[in-house]
PDB file of N, CA and C in Angstrom:
ATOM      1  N   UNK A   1      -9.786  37.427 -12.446  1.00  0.00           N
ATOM      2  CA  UNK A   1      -9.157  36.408 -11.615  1.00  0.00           C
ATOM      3  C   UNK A   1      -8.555  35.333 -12.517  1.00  0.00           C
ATOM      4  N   UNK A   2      -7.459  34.979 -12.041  1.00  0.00           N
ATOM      5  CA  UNK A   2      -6.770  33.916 -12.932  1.00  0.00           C
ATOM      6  C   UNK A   2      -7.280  32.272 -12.859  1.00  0.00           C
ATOM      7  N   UNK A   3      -6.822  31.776 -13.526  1.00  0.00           N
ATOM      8  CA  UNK A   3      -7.761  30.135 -13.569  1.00  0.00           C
ATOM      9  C   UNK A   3      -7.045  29.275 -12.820  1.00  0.00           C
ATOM     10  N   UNK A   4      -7.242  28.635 -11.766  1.00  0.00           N
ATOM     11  CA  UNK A   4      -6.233  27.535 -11.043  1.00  0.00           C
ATOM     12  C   UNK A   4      -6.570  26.210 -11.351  1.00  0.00           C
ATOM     13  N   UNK A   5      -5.541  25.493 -11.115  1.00  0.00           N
ATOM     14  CA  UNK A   5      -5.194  23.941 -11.361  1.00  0.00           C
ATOM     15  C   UNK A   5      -5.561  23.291  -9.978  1.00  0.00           C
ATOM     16  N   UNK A   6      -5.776  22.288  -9.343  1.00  0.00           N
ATOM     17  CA  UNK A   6      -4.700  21.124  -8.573  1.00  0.00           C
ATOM     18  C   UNK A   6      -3.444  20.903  -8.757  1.00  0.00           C
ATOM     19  N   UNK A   7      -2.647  21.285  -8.448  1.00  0.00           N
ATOM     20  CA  UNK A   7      -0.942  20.805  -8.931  1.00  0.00           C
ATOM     21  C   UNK A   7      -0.688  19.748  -8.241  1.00  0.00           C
ATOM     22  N   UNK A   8      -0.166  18.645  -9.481  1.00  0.00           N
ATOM     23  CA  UNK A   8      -0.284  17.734  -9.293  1.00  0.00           C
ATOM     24  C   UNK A   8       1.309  17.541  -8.328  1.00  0.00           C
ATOM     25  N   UNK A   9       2.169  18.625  -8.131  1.00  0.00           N
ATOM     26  CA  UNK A   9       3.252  18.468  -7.082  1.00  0.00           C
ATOM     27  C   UNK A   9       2.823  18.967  -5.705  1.00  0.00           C
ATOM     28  N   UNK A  10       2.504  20.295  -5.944  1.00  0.00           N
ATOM     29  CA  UNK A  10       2.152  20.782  -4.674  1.00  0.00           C
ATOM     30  C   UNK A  10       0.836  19.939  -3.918  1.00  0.00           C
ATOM     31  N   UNK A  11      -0.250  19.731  -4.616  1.00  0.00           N
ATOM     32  CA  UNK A  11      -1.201  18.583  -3.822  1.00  0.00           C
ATOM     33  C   UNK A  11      -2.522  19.846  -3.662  1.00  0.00           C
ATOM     34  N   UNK A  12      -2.668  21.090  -4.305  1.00  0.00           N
ATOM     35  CA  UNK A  12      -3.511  22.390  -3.695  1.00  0.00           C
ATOM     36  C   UNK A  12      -3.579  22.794  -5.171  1.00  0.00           C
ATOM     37  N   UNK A  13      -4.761  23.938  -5.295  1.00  0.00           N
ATOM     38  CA  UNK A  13      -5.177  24.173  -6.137  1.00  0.00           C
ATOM     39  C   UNK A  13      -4.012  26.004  -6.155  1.00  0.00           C
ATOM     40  N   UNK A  14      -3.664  26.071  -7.381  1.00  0.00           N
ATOM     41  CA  UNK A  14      -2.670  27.095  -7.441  1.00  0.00           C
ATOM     42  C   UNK A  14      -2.890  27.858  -9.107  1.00  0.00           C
ATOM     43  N   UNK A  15      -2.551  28.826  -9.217  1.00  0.00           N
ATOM     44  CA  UNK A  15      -2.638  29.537 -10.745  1.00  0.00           C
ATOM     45  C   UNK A  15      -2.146  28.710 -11.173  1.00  0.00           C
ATOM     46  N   UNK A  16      -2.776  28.290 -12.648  1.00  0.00           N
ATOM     47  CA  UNK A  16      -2.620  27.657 -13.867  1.00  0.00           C
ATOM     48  C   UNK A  16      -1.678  28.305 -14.917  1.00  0.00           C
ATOM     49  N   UNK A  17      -1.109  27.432 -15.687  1.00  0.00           N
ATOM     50  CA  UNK A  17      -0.278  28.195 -16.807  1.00  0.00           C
ATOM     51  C   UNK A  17      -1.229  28.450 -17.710  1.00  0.00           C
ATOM     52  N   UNK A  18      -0.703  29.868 -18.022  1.00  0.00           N
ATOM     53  CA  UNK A  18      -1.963  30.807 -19.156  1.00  0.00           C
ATOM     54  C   UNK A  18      -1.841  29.713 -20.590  1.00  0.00           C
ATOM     55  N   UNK A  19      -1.023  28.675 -21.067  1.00  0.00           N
ATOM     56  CA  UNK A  19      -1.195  28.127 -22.026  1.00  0.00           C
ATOM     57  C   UNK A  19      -0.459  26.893 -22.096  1.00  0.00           C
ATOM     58  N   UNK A  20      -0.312  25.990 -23.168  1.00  0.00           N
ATOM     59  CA  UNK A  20       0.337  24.525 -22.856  1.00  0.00           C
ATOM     60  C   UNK A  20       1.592  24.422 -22.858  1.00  0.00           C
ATOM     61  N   UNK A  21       2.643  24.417 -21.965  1.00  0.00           N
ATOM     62  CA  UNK A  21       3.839  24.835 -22.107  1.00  0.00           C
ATOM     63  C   UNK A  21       4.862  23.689 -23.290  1.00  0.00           C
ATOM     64  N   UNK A  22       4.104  22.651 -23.544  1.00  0.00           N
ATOM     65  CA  UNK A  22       4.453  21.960 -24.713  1.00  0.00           C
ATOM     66  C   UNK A  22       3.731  21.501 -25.853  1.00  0.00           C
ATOM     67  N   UNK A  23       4.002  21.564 -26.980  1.00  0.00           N
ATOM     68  CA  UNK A  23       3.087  21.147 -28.047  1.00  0.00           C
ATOM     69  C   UNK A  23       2.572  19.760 -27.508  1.00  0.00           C
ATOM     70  N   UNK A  24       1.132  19.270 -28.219  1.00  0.00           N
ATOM     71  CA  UNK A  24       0.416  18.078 -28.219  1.00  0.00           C
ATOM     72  C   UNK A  24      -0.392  18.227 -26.989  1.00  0.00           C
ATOM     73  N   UNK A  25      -0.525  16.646 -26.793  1.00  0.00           N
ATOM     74  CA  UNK A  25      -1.329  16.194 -25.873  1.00  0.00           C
ATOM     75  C   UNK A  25      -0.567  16.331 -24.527  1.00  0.00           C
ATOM     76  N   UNK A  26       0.739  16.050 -24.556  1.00  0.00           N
ATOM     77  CA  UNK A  26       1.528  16.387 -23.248  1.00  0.00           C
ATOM     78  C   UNK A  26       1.256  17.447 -22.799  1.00  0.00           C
ATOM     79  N   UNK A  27       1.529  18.322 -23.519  1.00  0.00           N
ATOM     80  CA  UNK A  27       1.415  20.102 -23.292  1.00  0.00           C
ATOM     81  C   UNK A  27       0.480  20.363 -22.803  1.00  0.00           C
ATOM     82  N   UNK A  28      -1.391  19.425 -23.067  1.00  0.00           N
ATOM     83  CA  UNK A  28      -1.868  19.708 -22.599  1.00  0.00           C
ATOM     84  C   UNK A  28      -2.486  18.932 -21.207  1.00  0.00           C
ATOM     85  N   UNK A  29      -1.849  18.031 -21.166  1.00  0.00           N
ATOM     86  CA  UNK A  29      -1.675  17.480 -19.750  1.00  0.00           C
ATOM     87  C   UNK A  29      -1.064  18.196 -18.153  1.00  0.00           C
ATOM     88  N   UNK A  30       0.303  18.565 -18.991  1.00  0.00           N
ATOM     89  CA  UNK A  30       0.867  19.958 -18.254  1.00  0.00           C
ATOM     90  C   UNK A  30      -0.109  20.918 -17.727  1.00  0.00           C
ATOM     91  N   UNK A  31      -0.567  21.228 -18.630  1.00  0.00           N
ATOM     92  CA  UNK A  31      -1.579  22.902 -18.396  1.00  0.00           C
ATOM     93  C   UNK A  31      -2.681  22.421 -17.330  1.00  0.00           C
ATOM     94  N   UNK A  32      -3.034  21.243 -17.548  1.00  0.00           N
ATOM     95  CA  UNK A  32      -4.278  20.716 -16.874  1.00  0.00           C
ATOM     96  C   UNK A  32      -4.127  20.339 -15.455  1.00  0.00           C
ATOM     97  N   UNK A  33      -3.065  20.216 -15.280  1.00  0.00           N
ATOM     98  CA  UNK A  33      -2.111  19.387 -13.995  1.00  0.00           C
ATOM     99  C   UNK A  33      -1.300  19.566 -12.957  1.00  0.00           C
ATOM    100  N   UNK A  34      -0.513  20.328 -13.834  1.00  0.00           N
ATOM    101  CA  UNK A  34       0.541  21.697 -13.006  1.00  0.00           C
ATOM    102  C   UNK A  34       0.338  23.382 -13.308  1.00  0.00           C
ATOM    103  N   UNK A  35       0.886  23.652 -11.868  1.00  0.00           N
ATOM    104  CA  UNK A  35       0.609  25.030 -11.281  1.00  0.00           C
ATOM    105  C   UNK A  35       1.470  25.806 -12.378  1.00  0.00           C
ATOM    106  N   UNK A  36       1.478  27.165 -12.444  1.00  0.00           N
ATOM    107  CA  UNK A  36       2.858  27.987 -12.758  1.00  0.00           C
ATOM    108  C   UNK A  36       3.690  27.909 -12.125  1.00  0.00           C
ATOM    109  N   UNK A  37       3.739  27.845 -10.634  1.00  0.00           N
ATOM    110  CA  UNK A  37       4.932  28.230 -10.083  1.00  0.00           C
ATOM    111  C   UNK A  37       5.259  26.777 -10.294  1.00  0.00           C
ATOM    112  N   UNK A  38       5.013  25.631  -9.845  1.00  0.00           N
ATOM    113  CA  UNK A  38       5.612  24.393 -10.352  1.00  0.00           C
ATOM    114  C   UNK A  38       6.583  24.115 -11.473  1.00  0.00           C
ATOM    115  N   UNK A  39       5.593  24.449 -12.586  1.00  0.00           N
ATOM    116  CA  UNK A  39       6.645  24.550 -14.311  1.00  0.00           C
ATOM    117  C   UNK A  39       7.836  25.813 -14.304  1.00  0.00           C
ATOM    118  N   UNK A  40       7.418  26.734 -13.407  1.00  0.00           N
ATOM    119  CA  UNK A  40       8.802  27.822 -13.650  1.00  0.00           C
ATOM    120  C   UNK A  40       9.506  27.052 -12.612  1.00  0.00           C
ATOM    121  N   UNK A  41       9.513  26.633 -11.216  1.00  0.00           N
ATOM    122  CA  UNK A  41      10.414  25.605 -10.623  1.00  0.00           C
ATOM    123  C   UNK A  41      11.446  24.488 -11.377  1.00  0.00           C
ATOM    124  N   UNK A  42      10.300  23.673 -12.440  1.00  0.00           N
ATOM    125  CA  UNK A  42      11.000  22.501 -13.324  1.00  0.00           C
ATOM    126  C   UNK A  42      11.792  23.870 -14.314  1.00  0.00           C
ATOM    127  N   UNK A  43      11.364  24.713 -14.790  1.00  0.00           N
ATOM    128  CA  UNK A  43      12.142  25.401 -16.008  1.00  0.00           C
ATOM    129  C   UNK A  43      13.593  25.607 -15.869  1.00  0.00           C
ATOM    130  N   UNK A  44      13.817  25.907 -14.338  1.00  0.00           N
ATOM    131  CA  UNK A  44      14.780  26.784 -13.507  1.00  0.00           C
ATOM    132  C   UNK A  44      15.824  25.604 -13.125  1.00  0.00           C
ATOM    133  N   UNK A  45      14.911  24.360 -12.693  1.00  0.00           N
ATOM    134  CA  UNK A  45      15.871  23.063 -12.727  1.00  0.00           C
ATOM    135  C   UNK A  45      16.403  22.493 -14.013  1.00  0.00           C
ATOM    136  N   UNK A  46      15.552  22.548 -15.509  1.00  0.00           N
ATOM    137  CA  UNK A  46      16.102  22.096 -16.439  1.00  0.00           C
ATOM    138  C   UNK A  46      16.856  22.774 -16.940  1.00  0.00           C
ATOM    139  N   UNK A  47      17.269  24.158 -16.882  1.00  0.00           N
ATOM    140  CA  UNK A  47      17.879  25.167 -17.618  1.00  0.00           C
ATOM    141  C   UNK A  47      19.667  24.651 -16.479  1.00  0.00           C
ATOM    142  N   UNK A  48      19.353  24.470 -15.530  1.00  0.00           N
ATOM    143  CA  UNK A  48      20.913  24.101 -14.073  1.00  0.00           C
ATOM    144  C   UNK A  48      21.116  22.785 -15.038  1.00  0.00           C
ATOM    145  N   UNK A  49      20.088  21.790 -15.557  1.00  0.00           N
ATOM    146  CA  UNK A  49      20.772  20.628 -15.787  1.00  0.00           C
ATOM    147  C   UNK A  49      21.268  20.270 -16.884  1.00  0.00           C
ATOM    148  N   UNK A  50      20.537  21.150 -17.998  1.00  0.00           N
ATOM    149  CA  UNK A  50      21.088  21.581 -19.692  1.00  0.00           C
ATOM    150  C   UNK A  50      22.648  22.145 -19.689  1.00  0.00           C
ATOM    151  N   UNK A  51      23.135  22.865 -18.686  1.00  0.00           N
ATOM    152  CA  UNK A  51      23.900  23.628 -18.677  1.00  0.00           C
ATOM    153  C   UNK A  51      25.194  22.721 -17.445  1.00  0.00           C
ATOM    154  N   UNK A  52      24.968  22.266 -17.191  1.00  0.00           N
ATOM    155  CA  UNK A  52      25.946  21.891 -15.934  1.00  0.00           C
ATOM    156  C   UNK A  52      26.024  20.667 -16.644  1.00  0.00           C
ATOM    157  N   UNK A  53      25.266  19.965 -16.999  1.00  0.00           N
ATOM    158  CA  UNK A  53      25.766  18.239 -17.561  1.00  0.00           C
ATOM    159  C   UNK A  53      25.924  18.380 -19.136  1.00  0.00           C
ATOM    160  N   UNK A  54      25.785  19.728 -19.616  1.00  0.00           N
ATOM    161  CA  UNK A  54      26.319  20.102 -21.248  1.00  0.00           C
ATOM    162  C   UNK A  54      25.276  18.945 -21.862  1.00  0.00           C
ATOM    163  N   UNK A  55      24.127  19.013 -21.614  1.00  0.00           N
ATOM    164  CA  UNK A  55      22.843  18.292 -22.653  1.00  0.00           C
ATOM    165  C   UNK A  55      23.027  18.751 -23.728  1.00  0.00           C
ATOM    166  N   UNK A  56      23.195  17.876 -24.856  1.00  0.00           N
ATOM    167  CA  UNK A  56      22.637  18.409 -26.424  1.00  0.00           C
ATOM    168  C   UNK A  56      21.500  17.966 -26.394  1.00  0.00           C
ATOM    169  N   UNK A  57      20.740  19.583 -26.824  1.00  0.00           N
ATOM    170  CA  UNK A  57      19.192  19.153 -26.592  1.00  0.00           C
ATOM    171  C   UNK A  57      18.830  18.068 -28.027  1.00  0.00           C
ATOM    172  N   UNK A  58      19.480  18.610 -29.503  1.00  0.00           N
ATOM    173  CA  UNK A  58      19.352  17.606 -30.761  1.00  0.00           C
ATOM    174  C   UNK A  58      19.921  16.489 -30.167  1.00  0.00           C
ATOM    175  N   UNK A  59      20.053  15.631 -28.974  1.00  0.00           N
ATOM    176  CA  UNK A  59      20.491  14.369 -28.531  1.00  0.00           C
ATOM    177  C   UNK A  59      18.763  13.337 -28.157  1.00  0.00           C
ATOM    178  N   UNK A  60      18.619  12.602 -28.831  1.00  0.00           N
ATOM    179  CA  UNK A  60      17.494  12.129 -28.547  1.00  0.00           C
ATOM    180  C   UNK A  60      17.433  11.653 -26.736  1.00  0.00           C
ATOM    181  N   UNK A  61      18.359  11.113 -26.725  1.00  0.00           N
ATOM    182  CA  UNK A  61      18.847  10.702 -24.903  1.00  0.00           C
ATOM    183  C   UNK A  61      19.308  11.353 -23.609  1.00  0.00           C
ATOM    184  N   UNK A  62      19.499  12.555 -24.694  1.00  0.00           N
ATOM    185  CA  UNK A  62      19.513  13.873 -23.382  1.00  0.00           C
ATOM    186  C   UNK A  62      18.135  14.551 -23.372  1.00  0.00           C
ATOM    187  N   UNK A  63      17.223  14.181 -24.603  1.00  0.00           N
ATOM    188  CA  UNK A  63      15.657  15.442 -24.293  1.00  0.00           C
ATOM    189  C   UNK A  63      14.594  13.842 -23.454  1.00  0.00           C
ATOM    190  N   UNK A  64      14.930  12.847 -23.691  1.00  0.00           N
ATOM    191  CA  UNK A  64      14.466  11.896 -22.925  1.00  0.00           C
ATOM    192  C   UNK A  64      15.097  12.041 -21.832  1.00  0.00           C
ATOM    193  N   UNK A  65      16.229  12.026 -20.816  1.00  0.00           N
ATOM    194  CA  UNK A  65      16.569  12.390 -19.879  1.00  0.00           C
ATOM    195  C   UNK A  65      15.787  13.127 -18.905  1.00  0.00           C
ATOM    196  N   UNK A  66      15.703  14.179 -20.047  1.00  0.00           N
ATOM    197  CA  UNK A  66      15.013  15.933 -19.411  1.00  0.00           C
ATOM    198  C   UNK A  66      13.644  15.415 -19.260  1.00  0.00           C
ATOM    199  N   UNK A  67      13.190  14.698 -19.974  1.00  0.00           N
ATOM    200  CA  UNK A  67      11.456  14.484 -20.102  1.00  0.00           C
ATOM    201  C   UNK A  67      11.543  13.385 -18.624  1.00  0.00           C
ATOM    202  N   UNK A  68      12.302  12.286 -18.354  1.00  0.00           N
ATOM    203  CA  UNK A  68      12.056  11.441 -17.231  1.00  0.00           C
ATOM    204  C   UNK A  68      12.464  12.427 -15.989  1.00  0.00           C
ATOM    205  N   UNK A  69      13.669  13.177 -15.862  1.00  0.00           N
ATOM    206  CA  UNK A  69      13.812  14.126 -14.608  1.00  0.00           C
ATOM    207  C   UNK A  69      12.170  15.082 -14.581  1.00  0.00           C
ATOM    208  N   UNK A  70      11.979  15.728 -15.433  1.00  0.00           N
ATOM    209  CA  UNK A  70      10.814  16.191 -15.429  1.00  0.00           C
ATOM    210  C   UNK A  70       9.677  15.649 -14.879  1.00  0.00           C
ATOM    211  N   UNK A  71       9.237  14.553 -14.991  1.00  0.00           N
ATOM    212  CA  UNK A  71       8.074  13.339 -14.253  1.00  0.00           C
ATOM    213  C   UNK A  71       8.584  13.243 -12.989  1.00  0.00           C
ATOM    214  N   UNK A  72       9.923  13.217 -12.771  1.00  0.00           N
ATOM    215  CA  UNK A  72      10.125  12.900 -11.234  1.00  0.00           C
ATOM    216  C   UNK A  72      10.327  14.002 -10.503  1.00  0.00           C
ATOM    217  N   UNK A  73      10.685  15.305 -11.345  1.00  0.00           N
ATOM    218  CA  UNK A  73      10.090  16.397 -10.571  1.00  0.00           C
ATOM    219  C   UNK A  73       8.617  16.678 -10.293  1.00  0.00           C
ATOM    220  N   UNK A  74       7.895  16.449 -11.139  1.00  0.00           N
ATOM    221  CA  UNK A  74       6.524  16.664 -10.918  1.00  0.00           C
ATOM    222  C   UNK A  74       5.436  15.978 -10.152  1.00  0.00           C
ATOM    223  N   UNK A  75       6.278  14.631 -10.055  1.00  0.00           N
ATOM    224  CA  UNK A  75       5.842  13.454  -9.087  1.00  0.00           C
ATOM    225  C   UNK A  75       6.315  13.590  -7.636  1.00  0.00           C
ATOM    226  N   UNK A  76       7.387  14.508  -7.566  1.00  0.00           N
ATOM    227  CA  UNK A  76       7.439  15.211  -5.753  1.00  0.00           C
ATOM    228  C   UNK A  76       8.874  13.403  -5.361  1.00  0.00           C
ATOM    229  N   UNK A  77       9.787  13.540  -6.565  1.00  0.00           N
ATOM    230  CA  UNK A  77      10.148  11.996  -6.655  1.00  0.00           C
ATOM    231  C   UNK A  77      11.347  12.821  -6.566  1.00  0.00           C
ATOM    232  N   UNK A  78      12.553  11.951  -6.592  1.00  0.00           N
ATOM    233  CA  UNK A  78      14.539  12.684  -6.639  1.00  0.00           C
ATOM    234  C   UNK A  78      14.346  13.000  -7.980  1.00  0.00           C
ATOM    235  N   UNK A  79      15.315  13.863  -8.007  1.00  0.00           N
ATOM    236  CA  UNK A  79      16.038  14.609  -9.190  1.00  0.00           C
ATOM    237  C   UNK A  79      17.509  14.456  -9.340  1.00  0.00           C
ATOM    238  N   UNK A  80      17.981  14.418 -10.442  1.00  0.00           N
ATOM    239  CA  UNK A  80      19.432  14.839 -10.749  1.00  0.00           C
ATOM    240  C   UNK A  80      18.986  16.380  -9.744  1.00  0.00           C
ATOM    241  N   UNK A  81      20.217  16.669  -9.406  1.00  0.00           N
ATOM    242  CA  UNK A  81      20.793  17.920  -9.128  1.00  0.00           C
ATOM    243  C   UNK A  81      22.088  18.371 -10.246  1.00  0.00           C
ATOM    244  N   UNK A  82      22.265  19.505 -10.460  1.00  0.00           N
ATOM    245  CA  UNK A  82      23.207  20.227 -10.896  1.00  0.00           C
ATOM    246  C   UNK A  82      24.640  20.285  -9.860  1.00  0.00           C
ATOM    247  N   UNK A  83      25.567  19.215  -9.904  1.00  0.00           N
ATOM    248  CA  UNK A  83      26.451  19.160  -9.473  1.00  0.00           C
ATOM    249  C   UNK A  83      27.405  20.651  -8.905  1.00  0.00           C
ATOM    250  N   UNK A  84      27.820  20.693  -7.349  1.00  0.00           N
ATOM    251  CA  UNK A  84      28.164  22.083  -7.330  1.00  0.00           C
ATOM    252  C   UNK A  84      27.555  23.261  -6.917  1.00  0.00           C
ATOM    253  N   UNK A  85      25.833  23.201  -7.316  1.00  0.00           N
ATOM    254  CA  UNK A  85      24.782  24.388  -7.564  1.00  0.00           C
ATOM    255  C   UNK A  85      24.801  24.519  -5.971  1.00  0.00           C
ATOM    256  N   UNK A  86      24.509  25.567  -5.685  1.00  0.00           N
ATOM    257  CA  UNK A  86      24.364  26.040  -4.718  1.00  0.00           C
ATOM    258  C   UNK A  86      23.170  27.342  -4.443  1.00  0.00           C
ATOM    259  N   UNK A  87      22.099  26.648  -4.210  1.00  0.00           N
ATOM    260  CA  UNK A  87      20.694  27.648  -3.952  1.00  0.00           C
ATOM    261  C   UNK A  87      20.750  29.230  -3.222  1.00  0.00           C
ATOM    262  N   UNK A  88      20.414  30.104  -4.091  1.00  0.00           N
ATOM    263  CA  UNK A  88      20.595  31.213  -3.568  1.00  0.00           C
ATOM    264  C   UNK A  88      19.826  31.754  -2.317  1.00  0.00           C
ATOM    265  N   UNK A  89      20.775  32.386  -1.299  1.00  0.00           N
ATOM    266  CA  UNK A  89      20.346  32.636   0.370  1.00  0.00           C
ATOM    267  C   UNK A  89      18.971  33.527  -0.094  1.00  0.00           C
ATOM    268  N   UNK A  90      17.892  33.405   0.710  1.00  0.00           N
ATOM    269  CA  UNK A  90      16.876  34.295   0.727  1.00  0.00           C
ATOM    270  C   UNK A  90      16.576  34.833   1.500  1.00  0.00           C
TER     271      UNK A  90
END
């Protein structure tokens, strides 16, 4: 059986990420905090916003960007959106 979290978005206890999805102490705040499906949610949003607003990630003010959208995704708070994007029908 896999190990679950509290996710700190969803508000319920959900599978945990098998490891710290960032180096340090953050990384392991992450792991401790948020679900998987949560962090592949934020992955799927940062990869639309790297790419649609042309982030240089070597930009100190675009990986701070990504790190504050990130908190306010995880805080259940607004997000940039990817201008245009349009969510695929399910």
């Amino acid at each position: 059986m896999s190990r679950t979290v509290f996710c700190r978005k969803y508000q319920q206890e959900l599978e945990a990420l098998p490891f710290p999805p960032l180096p340090g102490k953050k990384g392991q705040e992450i792991q401790a905090n948020v679900s998987k499906q949560a962090w592949e949610e934020w992955q799927a949003l940062q990869t639309r916003l790297i790419n649609e607003k042309h982030l240089n990630m070597l930009d100190p003010e675009a990986r701070a960007y990504l790190n504050e959208q990130m908190e306010r995704f995880l805080d259940n708070r607004e997000t940039d959106q990817a201008e245009g994007y349009v969510p695929p029908e399910r």
